[in-house]
N, C-alpha and C. Protein backbone atom coordinates (compact mmCIF):
# COMPACT_ATOMS: atom_id res chain seq x y z
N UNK A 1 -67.44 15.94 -83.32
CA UNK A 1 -66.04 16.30 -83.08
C UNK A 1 -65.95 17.27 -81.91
N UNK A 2 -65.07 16.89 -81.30
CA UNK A 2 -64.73 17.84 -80.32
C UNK A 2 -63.16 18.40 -80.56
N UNK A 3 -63.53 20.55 -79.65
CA UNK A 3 -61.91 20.51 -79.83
C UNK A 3 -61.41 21.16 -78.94
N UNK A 4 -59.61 21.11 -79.20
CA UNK A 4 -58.82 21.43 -77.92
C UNK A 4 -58.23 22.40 -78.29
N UNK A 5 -58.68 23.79 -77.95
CA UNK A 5 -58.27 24.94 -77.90
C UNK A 5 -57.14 25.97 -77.12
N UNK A 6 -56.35 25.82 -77.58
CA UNK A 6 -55.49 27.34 -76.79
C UNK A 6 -55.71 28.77 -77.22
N UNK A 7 -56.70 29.26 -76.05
CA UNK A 7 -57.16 30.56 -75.63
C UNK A 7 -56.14 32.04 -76.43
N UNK A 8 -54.89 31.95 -76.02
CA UNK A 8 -53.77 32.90 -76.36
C UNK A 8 -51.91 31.65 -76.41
N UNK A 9 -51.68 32.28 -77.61
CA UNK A 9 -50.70 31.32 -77.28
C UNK A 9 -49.72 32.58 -77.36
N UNK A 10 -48.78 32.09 -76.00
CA UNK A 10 -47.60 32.49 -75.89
C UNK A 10 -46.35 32.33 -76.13
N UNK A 11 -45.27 32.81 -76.10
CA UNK A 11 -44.66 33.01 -76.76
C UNK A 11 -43.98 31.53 -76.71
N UNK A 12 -43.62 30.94 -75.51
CA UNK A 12 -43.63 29.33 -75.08
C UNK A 12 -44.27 28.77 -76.30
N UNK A 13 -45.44 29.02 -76.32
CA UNK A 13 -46.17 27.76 -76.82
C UNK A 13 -45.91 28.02 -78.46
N UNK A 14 -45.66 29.01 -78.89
CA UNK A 14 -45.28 29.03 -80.19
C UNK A 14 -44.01 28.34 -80.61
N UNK A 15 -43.12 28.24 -79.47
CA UNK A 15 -41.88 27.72 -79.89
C UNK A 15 -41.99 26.38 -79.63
N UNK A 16 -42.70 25.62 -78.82
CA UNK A 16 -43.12 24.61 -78.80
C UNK A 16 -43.58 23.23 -79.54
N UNK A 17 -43.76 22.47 -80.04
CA UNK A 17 -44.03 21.34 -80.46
C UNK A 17 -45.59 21.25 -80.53
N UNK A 18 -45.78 21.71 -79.71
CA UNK A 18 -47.89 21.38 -79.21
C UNK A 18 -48.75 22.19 -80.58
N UNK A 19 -49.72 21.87 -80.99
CA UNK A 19 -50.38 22.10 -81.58
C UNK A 19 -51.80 22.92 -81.20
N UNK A 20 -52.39 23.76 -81.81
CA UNK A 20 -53.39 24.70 -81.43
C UNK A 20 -54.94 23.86 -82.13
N UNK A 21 -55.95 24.56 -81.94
CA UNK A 21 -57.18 24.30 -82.80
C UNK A 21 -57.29 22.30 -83.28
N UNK A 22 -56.78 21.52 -82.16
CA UNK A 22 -56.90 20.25 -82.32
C UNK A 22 -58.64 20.16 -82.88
N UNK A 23 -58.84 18.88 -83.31
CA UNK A 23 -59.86 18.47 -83.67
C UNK A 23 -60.25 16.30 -83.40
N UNK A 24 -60.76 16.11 -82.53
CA UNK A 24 -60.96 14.60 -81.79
C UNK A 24 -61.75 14.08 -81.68
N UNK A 25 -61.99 13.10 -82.05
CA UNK A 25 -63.41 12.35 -82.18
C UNK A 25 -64.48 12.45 -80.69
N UNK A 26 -63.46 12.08 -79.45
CA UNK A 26 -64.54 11.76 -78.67
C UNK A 26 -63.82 12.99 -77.37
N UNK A 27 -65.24 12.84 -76.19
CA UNK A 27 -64.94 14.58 -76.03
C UNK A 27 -64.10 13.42 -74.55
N UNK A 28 -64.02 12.21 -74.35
CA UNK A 28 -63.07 11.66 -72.96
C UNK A 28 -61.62 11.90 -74.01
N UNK A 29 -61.44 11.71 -74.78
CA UNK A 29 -60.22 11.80 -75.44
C UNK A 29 -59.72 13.21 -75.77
N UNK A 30 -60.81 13.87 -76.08
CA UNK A 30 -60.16 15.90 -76.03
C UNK A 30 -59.63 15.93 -74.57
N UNK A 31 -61.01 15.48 -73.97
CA UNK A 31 -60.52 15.66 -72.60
C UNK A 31 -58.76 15.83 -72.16
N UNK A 32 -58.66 14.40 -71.99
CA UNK A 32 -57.63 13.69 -72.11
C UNK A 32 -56.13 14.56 -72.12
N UNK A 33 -56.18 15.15 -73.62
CA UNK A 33 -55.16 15.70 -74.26
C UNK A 33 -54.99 16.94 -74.03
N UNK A 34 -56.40 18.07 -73.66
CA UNK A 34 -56.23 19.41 -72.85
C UNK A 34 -55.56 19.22 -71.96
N UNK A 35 -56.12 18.33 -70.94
CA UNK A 35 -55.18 17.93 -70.09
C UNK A 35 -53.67 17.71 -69.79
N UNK A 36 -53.47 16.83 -70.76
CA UNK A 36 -51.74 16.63 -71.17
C UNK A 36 -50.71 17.89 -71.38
N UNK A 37 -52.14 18.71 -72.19
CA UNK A 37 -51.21 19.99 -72.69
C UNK A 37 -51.12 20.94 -71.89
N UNK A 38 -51.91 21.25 -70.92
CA UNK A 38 -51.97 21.84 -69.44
C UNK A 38 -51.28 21.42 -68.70
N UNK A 39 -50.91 20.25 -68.60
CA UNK A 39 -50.04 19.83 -67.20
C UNK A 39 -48.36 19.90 -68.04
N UNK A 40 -48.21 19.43 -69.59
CA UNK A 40 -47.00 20.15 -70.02
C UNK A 40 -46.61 21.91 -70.11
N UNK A 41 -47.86 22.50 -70.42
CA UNK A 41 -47.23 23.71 -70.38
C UNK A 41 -47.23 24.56 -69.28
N UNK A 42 -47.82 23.89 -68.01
CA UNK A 42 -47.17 24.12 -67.08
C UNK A 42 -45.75 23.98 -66.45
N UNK A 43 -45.42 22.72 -66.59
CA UNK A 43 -44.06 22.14 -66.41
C UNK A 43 -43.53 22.68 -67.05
N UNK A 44 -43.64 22.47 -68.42
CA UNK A 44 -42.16 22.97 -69.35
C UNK A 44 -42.12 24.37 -69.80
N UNK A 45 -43.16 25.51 -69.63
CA UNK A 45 -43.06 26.45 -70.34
C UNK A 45 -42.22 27.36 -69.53
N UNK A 46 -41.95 28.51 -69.62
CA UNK A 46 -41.31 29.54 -68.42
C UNK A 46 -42.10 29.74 -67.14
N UNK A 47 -43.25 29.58 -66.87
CA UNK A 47 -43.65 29.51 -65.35
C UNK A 47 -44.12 31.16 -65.50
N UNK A 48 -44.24 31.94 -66.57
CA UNK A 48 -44.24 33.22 -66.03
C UNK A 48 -45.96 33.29 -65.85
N UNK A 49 -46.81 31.96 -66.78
CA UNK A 49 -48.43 32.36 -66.71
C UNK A 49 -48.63 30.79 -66.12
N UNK A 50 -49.86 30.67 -65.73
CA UNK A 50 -50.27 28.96 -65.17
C UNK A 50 -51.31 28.67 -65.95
N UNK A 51 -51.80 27.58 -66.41
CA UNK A 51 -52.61 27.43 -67.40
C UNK A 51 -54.15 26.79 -66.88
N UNK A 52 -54.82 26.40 -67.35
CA UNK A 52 -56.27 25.84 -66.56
C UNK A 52 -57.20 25.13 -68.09
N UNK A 53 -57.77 24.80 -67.88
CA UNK A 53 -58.54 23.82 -68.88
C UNK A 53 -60.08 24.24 -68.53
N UNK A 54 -60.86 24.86 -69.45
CA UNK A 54 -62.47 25.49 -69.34
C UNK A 54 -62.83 24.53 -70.88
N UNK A 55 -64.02 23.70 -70.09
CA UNK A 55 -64.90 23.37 -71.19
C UNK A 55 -66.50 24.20 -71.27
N UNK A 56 -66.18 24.67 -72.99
CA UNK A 56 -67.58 25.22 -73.28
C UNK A 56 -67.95 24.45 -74.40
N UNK A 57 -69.70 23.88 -74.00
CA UNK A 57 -69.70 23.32 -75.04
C UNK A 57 -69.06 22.13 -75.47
N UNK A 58 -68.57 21.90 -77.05
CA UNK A 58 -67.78 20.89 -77.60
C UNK A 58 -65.98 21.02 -77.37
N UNK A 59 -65.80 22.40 -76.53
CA UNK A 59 -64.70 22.48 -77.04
C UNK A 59 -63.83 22.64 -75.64
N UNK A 60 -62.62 22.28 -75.62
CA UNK A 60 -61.96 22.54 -74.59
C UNK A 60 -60.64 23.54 -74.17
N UNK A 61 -61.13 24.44 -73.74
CA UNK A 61 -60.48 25.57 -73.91
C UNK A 61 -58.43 25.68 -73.13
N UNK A 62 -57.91 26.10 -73.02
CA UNK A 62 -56.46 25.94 -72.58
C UNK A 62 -56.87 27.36 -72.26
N UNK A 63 -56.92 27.89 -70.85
CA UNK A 63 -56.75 29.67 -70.84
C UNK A 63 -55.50 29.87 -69.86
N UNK A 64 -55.30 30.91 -70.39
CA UNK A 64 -53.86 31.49 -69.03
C UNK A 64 -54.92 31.37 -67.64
N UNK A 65 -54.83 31.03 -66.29
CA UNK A 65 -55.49 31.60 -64.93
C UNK A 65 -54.57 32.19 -64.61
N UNK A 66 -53.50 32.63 -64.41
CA UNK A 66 -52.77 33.62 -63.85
C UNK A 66 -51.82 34.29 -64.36
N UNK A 67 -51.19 35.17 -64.02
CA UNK A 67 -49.71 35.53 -64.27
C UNK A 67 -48.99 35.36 -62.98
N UNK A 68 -47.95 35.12 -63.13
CA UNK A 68 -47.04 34.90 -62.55
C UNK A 68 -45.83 36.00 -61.50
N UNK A 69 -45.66 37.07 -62.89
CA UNK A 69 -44.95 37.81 -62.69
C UNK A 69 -45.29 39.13 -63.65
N UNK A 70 -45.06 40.19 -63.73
CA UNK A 70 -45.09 41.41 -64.67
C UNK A 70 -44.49 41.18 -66.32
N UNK A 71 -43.80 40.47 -66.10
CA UNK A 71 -43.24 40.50 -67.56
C UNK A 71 -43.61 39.37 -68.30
N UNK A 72 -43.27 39.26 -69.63
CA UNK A 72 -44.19 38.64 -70.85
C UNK A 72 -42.99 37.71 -71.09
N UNK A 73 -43.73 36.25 -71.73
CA UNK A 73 -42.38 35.20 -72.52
C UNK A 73 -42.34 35.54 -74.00
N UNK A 74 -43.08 36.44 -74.06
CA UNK A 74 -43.09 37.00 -75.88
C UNK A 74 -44.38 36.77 -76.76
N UNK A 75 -44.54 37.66 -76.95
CA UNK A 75 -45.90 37.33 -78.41
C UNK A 75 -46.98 36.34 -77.68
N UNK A 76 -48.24 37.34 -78.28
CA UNK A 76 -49.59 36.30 -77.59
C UNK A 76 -50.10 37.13 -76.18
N UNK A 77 -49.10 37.26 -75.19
CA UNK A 77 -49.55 37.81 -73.76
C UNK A 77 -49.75 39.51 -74.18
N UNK A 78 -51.11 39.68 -73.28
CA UNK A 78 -51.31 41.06 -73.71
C UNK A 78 -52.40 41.54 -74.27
N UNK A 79 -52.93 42.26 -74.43
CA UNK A 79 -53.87 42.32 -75.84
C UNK A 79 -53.32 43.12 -76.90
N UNK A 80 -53.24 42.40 -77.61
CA UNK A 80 -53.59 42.82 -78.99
C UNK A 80 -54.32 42.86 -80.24
């Protein structure tokens, strides 16, 4: 099994539809769907972070690569 991970989810992605901690038989098909979910939560989220796709291993990671701007879309950005 391979899986498709989001790194920090923001506040976007909580309100969102997309799902976290996927789990997929084959790693062209995780592939696949990191993908999908990277190039949607780019498009559709607020634009305030840009997203990037890191594979370690079995798993395929979703991480913020940038910020955008100083301010937060809510919950998730930050450390806590």
């Amino acid at each position: 099994m391979f899986k498709v991970v989001v790194e920090k989810e923001c506040g976007c992605f909580k309100r969102s539809d997309l799902e976290n901690n996927l789990e997929i038989a084959s790693k062209d098909e995780a592939l696949m769907k990191s993908i999908e979910m990277r190039d949607h939560m780019n498009q559709e989220f607020c634009g305030k972070h840009s997203f990037k796709v890191q594979e370690t291993a079995d798993t395929f990671v979703i991480a913020m690569s940038t910020s955008t701007s100083n301010g937060c879309c809510g919950g998730g950005c930050g450390s806590h």
